[in-house]
C-alpha atoms as a PDB file:
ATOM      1  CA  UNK A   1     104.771 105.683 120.297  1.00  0.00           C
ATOM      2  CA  UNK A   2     101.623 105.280 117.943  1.00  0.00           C
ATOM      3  CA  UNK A   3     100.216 102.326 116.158  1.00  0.00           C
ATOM      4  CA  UNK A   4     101.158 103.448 112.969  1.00  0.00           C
ATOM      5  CA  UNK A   5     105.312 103.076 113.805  1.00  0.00           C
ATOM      6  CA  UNK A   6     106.438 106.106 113.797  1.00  0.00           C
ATOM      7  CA  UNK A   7     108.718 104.993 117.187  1.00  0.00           C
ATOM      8  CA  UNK A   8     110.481 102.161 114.791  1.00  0.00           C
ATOM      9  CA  UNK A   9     110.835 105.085 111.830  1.00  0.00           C
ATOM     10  CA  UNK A  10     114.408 104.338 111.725  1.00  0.00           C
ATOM     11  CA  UNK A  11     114.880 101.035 113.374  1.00  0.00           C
ATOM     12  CA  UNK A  12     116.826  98.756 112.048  1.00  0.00           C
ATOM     13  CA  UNK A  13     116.139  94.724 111.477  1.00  0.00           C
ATOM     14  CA  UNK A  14     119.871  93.408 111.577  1.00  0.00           C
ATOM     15  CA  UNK A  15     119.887  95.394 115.341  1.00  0.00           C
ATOM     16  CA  UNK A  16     117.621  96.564 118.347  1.00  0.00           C
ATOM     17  CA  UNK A  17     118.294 100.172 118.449  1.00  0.00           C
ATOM     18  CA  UNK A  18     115.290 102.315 118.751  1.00  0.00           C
ATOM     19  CA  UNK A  19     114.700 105.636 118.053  1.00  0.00           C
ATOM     20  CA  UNK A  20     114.215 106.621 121.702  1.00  0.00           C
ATOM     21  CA  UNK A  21     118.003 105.863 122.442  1.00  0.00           C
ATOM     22  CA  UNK A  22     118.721 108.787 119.801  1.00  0.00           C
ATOM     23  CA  UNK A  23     121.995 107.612 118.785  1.00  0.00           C
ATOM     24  CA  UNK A  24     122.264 107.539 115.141  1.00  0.00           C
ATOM     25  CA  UNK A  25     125.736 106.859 114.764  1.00  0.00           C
ATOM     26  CA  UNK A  26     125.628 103.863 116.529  1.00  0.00           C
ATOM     27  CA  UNK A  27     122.619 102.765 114.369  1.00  0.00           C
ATOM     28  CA  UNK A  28     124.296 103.731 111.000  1.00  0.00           C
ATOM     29  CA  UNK A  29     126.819 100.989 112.394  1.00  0.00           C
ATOM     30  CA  UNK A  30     124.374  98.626 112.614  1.00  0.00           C
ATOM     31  CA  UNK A  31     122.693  98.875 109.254  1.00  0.00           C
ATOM     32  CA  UNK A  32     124.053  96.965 106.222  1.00  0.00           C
ATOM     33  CA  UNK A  33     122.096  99.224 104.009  1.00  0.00           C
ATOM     34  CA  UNK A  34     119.107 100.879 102.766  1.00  0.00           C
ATOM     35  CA  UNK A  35     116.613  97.426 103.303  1.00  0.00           C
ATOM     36  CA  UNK A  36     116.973  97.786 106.839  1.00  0.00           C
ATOM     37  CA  UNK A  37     115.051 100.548 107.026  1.00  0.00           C
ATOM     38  CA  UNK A  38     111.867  99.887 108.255  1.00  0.00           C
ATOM     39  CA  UNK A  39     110.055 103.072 105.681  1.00  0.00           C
ATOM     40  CA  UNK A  40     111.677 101.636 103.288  1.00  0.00           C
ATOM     41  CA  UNK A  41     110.340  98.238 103.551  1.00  0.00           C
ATOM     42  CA  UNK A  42     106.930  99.794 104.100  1.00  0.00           C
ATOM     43  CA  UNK A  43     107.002 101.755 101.099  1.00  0.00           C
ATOM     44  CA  UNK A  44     108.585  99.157  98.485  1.00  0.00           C
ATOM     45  CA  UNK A  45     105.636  96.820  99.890  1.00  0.00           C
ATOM     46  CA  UNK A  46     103.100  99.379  99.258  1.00  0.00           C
ATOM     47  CA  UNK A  47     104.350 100.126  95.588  1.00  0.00           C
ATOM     48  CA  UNK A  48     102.431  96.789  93.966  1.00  0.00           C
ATOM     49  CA  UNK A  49     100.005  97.440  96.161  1.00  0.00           C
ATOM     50  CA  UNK A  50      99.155 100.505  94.028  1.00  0.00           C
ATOM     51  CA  UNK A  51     100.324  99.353  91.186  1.00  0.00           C
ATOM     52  CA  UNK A  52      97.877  96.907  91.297  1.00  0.00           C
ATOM     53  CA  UNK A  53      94.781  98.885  92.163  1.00  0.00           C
ATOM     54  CA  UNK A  54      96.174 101.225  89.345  1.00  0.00           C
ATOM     55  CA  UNK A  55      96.302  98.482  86.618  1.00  0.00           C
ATOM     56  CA  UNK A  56      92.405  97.484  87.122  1.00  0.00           C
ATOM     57  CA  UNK A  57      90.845 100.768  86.194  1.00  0.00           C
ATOM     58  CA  UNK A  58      90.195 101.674  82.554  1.00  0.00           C
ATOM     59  CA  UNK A  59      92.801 102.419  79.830  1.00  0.00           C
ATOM     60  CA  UNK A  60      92.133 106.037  80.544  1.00  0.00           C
ATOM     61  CA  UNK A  61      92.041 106.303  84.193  1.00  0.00           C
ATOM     62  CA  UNK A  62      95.671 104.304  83.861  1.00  0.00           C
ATOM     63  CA  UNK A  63      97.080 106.926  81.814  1.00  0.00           C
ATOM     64  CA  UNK A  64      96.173 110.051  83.425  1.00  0.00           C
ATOM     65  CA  UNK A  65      96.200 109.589  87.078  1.00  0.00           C
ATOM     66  CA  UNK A  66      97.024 105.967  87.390  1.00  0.00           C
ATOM     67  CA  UNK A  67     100.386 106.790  85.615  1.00  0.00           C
ATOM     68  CA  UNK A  68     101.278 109.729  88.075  1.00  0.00           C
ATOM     69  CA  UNK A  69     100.224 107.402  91.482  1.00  0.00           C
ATOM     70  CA  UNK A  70     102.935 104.734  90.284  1.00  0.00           C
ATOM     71  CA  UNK A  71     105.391 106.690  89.422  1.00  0.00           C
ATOM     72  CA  UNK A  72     105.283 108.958  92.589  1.00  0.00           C
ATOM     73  CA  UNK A  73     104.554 105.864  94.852  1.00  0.00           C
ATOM     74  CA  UNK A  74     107.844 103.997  93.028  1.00  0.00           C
ATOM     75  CA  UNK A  75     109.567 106.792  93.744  1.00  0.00           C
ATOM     76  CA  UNK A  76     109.488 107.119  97.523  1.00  0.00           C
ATOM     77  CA  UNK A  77     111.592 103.856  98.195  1.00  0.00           C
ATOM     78  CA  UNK A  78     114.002 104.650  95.199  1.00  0.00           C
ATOM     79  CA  UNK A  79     115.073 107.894  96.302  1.00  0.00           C
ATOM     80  CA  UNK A  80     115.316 106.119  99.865  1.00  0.00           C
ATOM     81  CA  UNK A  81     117.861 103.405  97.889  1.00  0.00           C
ATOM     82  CA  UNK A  82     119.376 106.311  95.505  1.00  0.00           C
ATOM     83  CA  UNK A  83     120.278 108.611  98.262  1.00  0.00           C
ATOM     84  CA  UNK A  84     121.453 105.763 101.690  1.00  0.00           C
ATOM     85  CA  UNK A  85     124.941 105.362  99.918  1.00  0.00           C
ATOM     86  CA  UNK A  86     125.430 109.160  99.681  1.00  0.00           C
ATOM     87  CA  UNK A  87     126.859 111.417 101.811  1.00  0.00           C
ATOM     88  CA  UNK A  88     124.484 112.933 104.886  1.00  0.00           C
ATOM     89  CA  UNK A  89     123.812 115.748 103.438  1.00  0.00           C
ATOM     90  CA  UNK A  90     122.644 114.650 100.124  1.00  0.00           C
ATOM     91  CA  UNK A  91     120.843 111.198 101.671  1.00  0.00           C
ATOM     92  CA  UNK A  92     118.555 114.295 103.636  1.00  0.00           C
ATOM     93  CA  UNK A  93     117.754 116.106 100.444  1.00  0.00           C
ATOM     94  CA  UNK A  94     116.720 111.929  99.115  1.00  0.00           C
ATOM     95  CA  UNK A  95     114.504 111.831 101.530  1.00  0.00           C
ATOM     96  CA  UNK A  96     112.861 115.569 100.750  1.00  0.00           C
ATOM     97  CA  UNK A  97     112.244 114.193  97.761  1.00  0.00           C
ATOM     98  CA  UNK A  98     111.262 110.799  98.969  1.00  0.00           C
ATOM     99  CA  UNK A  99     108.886 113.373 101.256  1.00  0.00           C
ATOM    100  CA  UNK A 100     107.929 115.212  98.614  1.00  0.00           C
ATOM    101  CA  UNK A 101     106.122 112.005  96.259  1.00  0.00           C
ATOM    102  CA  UNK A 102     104.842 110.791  99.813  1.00  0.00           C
ATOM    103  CA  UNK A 103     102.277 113.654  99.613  1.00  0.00           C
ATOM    104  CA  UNK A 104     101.991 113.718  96.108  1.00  0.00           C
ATOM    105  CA  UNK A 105     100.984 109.502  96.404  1.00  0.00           C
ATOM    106  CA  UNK A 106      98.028 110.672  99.155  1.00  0.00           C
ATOM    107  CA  UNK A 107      97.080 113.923  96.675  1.00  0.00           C
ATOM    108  CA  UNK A 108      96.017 111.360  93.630  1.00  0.00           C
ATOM    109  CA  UNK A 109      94.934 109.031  95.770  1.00  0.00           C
ATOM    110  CA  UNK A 110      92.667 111.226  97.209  1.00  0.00           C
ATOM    111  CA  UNK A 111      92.098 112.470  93.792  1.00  0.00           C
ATOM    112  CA  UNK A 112      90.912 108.895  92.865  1.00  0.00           C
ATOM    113  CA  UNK A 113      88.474 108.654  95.738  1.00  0.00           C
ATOM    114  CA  UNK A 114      86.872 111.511  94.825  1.00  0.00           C
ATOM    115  CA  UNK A 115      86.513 110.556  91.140  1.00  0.00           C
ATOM    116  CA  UNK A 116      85.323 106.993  91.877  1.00  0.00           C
ATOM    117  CA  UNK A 117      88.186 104.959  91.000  1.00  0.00           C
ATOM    118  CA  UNK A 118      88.918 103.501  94.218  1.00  0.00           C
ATOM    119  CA  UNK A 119      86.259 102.683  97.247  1.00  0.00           C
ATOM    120  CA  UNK A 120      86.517 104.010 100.962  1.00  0.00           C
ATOM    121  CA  UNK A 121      88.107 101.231 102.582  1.00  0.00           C
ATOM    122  CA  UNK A 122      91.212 101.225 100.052  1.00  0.00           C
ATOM    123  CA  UNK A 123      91.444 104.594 100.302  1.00  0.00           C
ATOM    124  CA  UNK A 124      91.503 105.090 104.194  1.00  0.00           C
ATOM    125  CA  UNK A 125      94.155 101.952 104.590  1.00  0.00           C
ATOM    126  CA  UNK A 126      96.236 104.000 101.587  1.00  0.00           C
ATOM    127  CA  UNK A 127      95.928 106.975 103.184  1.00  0.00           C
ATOM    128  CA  UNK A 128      97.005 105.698 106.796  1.00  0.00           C
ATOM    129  CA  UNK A 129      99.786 103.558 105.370  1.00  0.00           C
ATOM    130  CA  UNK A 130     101.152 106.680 103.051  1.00  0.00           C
ATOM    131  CA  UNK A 131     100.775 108.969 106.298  1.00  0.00           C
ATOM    132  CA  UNK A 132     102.876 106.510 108.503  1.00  0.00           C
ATOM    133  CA  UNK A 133     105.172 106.478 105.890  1.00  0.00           C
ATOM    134  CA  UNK A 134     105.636 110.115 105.027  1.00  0.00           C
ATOM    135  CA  UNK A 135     106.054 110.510 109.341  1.00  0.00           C
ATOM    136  CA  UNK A 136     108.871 107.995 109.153  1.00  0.00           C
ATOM    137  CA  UNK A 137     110.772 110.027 106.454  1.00  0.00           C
ATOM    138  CA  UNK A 138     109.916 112.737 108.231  1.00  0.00           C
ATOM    139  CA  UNK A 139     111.704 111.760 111.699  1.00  0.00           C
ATOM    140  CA  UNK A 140     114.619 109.999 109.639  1.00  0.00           C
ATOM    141  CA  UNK A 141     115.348 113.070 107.998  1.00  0.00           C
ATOM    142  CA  UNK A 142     115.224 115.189 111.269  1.00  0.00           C
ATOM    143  CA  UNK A 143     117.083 112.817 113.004  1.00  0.00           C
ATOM    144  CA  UNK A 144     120.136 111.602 110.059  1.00  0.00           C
ATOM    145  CA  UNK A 145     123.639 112.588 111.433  1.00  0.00           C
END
């Protein structure tokens, strides 16, 4: 659909299925577990990403914000993990949650753009990379049967 992926939101890499074909039981069959989603991939890649970018600003800085952007960006993939092996019900409210430190990861990082910490060009590619992510949860959780 869009550069970003949202079409491959719930794809998964042991199969071909697509999200166009909407048949989600069929993909559940394909999919060993949790890694083959493709939001989760994107967001456990994106957690030392941040982590990084986190751990070279001052003592401070690493405390007060830096400490709430890792822990809400860490928790977007492990709430994926936590809630796949539950039932459907509670693996939707996971990903509400997983939804929920999505926007909270763009709110500080926004946050740290406007402070100084981080520089335009990290914060636009954080920004589009949290949005893609936070549209993929978004049409997994819509879609989950």
């Amino acid at each position: 659909m869009n550069a970003g992926g949202v079409d491959k939101a719930c794809k998964s890499n042991a199969g071909s299925w697509t999200l166009e074909t909407r048949n989600w039981k069929r993909y559940n069959a394909y999919m060993k577990n949790f890694q083959d989603l493709d939001v989760y991939t994107r967001a456990s890649k994106l957690f030392p990403v941040v982590y990084k970018i986190v751990r070279s600003w001052k003592i401070v800085d690493q405390r007060e914000l830096g400490s709430q952007i890792i822990r809400a960006s860490n928790s977007i993939h492990a709430n994926i993990a936590e809630g796949y092996g539950k039932s459907s019900q509670d693996f939707k409210r996971y990903l509400g949650m997983a939804i929920g430190s999505c926007d909270e990861v763009r709110s500080h990082i926004k946050d740290s753009f406007n402070v100084g910490l981080v520089g335009k060009d990290v914060y636009e590619h954080l920004i589009n990379e949290y949005e893609i992510v936070g549209k993929q949860l978004m049409r997994l959780k819509q879609n989950w049967k």
